[in-house]
Protein backbone atom coordinates (compact mmCIF):
# COMPACT_ATOMS: atom_id res chain seq x y z
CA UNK A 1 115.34 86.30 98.74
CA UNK A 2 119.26 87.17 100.00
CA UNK A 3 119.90 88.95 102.76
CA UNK A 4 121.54 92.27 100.76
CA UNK A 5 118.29 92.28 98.72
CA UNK A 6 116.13 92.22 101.83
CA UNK A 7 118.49 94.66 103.65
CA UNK A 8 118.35 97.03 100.50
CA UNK A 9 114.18 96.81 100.52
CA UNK A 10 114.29 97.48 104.68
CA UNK A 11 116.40 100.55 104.13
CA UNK A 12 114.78 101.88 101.27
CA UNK A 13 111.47 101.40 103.34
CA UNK A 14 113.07 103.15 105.97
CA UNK A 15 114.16 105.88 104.09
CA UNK A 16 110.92 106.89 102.29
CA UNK A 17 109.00 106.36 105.44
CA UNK A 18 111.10 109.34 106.56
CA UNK A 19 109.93 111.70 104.47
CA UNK A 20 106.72 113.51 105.36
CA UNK A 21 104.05 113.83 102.09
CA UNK A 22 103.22 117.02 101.25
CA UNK A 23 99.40 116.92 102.21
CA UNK A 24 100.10 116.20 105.35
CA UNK A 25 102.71 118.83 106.17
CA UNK A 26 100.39 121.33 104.69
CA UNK A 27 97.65 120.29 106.96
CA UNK A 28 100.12 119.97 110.12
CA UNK A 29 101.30 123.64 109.09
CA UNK A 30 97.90 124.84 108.63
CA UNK A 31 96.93 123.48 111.81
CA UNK A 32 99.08 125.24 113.47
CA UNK A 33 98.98 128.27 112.37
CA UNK A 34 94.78 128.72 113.18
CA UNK A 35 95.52 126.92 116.08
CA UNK A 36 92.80 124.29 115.06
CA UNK A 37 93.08 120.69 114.80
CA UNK A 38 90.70 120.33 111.90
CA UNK A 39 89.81 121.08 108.30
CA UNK A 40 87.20 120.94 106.49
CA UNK A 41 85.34 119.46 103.18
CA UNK A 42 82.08 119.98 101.81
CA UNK A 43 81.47 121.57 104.60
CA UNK A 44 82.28 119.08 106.93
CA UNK A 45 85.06 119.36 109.75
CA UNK A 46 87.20 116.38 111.04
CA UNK A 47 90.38 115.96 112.39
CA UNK A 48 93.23 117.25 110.03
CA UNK A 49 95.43 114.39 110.09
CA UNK A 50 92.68 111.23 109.74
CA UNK A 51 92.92 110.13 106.30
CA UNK A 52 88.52 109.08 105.47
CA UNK A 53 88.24 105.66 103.77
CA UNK A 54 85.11 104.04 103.25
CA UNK A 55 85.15 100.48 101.79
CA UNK A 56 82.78 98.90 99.45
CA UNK A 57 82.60 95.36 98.41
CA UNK A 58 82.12 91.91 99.67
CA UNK A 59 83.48 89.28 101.36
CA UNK A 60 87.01 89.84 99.67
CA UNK A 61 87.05 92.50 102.37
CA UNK A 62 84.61 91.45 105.09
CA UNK A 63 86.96 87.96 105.81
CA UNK A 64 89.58 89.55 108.11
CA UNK A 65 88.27 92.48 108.45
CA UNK A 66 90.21 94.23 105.98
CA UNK A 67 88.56 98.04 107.07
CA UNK A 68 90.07 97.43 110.62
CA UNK A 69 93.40 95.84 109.55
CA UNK A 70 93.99 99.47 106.96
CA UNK A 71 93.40 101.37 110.48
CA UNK A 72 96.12 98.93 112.44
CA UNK A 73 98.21 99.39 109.77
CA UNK A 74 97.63 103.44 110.10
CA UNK A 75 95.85 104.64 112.95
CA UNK A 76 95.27 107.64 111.14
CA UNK A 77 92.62 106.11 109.01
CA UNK A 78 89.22 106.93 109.82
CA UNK A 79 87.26 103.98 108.16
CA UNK A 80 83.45 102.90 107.21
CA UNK A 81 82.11 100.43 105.24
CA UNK A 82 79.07 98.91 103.18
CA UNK A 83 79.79 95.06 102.67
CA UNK A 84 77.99 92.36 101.57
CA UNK A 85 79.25 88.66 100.85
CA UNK A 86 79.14 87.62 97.20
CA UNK A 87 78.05 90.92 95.93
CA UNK A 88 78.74 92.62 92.44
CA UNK A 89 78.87 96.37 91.86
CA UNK A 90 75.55 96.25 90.47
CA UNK A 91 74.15 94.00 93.03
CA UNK A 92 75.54 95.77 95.88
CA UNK A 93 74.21 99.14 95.29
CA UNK A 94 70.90 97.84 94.90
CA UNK A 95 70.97 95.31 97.99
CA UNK A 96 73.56 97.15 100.61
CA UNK A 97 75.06 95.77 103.61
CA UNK A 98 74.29 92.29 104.96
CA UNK A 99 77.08 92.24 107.60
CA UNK A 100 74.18 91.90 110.67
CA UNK A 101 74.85 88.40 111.58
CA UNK A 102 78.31 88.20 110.09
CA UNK A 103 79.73 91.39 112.30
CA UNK A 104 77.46 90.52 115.25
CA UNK A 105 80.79 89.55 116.78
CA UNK A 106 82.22 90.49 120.59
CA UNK A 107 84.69 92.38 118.65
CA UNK A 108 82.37 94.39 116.48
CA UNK A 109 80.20 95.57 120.11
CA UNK A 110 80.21 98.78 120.97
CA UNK A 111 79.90 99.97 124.99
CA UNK A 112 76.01 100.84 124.11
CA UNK A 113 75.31 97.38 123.04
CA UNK A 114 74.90 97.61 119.28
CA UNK A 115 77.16 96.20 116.63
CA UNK A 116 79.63 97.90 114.06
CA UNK A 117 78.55 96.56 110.94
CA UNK A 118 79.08 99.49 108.78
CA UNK A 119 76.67 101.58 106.40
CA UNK A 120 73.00 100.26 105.40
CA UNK A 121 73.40 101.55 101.81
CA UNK A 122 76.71 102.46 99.43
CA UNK A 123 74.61 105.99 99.34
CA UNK A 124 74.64 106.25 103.30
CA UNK A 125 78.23 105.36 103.52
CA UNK A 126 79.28 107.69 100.45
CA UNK A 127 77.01 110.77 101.14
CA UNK A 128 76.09 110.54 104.76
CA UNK A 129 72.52 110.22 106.71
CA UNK A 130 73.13 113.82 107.83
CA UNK A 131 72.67 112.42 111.84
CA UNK A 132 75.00 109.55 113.02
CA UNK A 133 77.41 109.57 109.96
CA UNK A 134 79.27 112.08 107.95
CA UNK A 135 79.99 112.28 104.15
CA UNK A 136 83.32 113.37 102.92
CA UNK A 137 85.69 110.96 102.29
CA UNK A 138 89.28 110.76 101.34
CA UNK A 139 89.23 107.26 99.46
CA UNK A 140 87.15 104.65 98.59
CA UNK A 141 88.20 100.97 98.75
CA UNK A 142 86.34 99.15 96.12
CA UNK A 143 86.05 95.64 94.81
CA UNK A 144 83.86 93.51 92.81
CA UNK A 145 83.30 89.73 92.78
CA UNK A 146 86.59 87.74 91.72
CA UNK A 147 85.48 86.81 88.50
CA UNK A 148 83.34 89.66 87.30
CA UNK A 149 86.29 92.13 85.60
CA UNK A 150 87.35 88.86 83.77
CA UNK A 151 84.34 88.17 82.56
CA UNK A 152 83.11 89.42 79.46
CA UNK A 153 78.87 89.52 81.08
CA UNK A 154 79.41 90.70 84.55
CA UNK A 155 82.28 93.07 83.69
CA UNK A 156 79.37 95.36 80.94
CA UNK A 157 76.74 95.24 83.81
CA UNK A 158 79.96 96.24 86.98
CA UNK A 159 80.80 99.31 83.92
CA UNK A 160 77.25 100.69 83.92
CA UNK A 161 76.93 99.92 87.74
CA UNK A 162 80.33 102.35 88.39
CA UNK A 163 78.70 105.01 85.09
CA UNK A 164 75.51 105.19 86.24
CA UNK A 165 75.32 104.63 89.99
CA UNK A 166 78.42 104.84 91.70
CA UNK A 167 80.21 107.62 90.08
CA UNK A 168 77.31 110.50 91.14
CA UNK A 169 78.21 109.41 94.59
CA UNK A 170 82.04 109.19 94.23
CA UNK A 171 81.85 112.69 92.67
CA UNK A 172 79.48 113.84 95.39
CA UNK A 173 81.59 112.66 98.62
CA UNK A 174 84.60 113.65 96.72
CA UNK A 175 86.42 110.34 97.71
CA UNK A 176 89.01 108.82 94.96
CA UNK A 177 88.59 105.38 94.07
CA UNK A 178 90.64 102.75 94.88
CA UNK A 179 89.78 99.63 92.96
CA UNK A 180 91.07 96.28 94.05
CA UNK A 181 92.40 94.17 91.29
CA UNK A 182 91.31 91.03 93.34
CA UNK A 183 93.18 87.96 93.58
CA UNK A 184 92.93 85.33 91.33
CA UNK A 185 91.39 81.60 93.68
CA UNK A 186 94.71 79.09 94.44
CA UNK A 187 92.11 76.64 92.60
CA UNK A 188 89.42 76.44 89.89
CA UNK A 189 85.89 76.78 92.04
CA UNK A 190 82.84 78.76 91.30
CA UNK A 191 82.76 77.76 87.65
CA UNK A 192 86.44 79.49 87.23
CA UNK A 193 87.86 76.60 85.21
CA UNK A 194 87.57 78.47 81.67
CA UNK A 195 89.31 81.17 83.30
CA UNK A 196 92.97 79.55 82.42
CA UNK A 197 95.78 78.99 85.59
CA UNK A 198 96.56 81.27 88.05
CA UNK A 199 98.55 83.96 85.72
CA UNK A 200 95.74 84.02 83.10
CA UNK A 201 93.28 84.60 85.56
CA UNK A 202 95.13 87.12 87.40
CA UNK A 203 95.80 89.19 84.16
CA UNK A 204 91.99 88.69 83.22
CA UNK A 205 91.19 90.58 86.45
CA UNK A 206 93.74 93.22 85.94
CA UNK A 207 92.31 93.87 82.41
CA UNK A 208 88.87 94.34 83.68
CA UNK A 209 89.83 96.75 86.45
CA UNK A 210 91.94 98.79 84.08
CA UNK A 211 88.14 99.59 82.21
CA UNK A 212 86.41 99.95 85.55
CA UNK A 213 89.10 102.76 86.19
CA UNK A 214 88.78 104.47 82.94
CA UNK A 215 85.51 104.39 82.40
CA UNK A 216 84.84 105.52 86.23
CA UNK A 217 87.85 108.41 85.77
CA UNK A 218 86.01 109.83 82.90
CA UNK A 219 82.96 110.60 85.19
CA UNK A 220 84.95 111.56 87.84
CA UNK A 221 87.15 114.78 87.90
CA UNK A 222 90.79 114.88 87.02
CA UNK A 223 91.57 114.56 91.15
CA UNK A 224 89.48 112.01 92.05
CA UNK A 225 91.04 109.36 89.08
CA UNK A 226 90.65 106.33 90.06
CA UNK A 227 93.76 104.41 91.71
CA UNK A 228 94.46 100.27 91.05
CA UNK A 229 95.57 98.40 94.20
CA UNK A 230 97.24 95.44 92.09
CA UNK A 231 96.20 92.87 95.04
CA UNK A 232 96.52 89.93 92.42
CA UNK A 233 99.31 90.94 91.19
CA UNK A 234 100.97 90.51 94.54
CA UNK A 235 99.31 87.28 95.42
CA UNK A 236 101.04 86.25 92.03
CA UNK A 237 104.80 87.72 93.03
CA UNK A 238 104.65 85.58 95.77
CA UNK A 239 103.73 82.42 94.09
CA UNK A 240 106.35 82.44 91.87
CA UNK A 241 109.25 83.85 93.96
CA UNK A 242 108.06 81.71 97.61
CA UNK A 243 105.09 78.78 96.35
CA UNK A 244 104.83 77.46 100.33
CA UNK A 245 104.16 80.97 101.70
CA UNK A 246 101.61 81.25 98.67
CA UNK A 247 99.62 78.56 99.93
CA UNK A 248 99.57 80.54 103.56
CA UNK A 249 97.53 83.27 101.49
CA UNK A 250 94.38 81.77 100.96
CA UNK A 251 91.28 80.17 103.31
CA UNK A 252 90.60 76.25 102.96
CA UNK A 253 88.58 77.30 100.31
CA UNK A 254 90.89 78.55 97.71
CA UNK A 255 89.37 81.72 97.23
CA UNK A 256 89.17 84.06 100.52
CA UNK A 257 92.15 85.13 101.85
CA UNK A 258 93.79 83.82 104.85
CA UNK A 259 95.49 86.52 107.40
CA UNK A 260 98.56 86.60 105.35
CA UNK A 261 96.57 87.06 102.63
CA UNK A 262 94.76 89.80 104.31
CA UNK A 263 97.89 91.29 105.76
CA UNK A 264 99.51 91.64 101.92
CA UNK A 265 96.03 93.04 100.71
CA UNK A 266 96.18 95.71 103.56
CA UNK A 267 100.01 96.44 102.70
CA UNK A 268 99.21 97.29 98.70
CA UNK A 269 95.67 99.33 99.71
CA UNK A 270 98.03 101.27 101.91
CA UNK A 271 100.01 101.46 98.89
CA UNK A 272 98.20 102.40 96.57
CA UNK A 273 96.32 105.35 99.08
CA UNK A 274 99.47 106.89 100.44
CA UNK A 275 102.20 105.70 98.03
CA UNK A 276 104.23 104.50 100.40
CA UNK A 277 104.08 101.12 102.32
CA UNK A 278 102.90 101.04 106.00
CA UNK A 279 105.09 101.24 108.76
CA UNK A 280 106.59 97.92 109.56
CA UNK A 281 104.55 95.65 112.90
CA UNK A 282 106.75 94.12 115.35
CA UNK A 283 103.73 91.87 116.09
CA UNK A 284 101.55 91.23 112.88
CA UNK A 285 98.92 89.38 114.76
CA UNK A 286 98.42 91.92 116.64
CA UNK A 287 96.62 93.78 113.37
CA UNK A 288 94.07 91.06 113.80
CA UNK A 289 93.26 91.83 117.50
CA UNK A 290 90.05 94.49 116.70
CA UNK A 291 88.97 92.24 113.63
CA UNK A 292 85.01 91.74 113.63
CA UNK A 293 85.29 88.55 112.13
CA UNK A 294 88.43 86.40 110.76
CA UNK A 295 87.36 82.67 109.10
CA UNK A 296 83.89 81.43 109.36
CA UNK A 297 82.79 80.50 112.86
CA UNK A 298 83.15 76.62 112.33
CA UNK A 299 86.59 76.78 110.65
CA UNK A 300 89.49 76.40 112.59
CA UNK A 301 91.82 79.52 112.76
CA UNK A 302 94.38 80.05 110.31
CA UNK A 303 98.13 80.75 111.39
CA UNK A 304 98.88 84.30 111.36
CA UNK A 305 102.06 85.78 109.92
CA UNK A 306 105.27 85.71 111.67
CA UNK A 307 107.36 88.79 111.41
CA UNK A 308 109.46 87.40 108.83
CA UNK A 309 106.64 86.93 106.75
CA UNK A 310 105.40 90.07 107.13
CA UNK A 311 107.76 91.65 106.28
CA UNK A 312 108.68 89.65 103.23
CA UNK A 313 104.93 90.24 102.28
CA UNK A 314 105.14 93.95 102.68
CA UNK A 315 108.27 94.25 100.60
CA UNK A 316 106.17 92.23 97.50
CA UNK A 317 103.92 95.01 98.17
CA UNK A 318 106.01 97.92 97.71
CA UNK A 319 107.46 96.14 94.46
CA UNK A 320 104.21 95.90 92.93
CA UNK A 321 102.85 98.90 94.03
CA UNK A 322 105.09 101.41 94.20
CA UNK A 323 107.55 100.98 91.16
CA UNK A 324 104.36 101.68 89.26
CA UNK A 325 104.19 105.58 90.83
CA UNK A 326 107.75 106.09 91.53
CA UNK A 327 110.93 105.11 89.93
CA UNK A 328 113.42 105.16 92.95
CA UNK A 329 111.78 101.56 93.64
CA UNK A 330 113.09 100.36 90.46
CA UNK A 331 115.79 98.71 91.54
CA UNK A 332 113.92 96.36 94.44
């Protein structure tokens, strides 16, 4: 990429960063006016400007830490989760979270001992246990396994998973959905070789998240429509525009994603939540400091972005994100 194309991203970046989004300036105004620092929803108060995202999925999100990464990228994120590696929709609302050994990490310890791992249930985390954890959520961050939208089998049982299961509980914490169109493995594995090359694959995904959003929106009411964080879609920008850092995406095992991979999937959920791209990090690795767990334990480390990349990543994000919700980023 040339240096007046970069520039022109940077500045735009810059620019829109600048200008405050109107939920928040109501809330800041509101604030001020009762002279409280909170609002409330369904009955529940929090802090007015913390932004409630729970996260749902598997391993997709749990390698990284993706929950804690959305929070370093915007402190004022309030996140929970309910994870569980390898999990489908359908499998995952049955099963629930299996992050106790996983998230049993220095990182994930709390001063009394215990360990963050998240929710025990998708219910728990979407409607709250009415004691330790509260309901009422802004988003939720939601993805299935890789090959399940692309797949004709998994993608039926994933719709009547979201129809019949998850939508009562969307509806109920009044979160919006934000469904990750996943990215597509840097190699065939899992029994992905029928699947066609990296672009075919990618666009299978898409296609399948595309349904899960309609057929979730028509549950759902007209403000909690579901969003699409196009994650694949920017795994793909960067393969054809830079094919080295491409290969920095992804885990030895072609399918998880490395921290740069992370770091781009964080940059297009921000995205796609706020419309607008996170503020730019000085010191990327630092977003991986509070990170329960980053590659498995016996795998060597994998670099972490430089600045440079970062910021290169983030500006892939705001192409494929934003020009989709606003046409002033046309032109990047």
């Amino acid at each position: 990429m040339g240096w007046c194309i970069l520039a022109s991203i940077v500045f735009a970046v810059a620019a829109y960063n600048l200008v405050p989004h109107l939920d928040d300036r109501n809330r800041k105004q509101n604030s001020i006016a009762t002279g409280k620092d909170e609002t409330q929803k369904d009955g529940i108060h929090r802090k007015s400007m913390a932004t409630r995202v729970a996260f749902v999925g598997n391993s997709i999100q749990y390698f990284n830490d993706l929950p804690r990464v959305l929070v370093a990228l915007n402190p004022d994120v309030e996140q929970d989760s309910c994870l569980c590696g390898g999990a489908r929709f359908a499998s995952l609302i049955k099963k629930g979270n299996c992050m106790q050994k996983k998230w049993a990490t220095p990182q994930a310890q709390g001063p009394d001992g215990s360990y963050d791992i998240g929710a025990p249930t998708v219910a728990s985390l979407l409607l709250g246990n009415g004691v330790e954890r509260k309901a009422a959520w802004d988003y939720a961050v939601m993805n299935d396994y890789t090959q399940g939208p692309a797949r004709a089998q998994v993608r039926a049982q994933s719709l009547k998973a979201l129809v019949q299961d998850y939508a009562p509980l969307l509806r109920a914490s009044g979160g919006i959905p934000v469904l990750i169109a996943t990215h597509a493995y840097r190699a065939p594995r899992k029994g992905s070789h029928d699947l066609g090359d990296h672009v075919a694959f990618t666009e299978a995904i898409e296609a399948g998240i595309q349904d899960y959003a309609h057929a979730l929106g028509a549950e759902l009411p007209e403000a909690q429509f579901p969003k699409i964080a196009r994650v694949g879609a920017a795994f793909e920008k960067v393969r054809t525009e830079n094919p080295e850092l491409w290969e920095l995406l992804f885990q030895p095992d072609d399918r998880h994603p490395s921290p740069h991979g992370t770091y781009l999937q964080g940059c297009v959920v921000h995205c796609a939540i706020f419309n607008k791209p996170p503020a730019a990090s000085p010191d990327p690795p630092a977003l991986f400091k509070q990170s329960r767990r980053m590659q498995p334990p016996q795998q060597a480390p994998c670099p972490m972005p430089t600045q440079a990349e970062a910021e290169y990543l983030r500006s892939v994000a705001v192409r494929v994100s934003l020009e989709t919700f606003n046409s002033k980023w046309s032109h990047l």
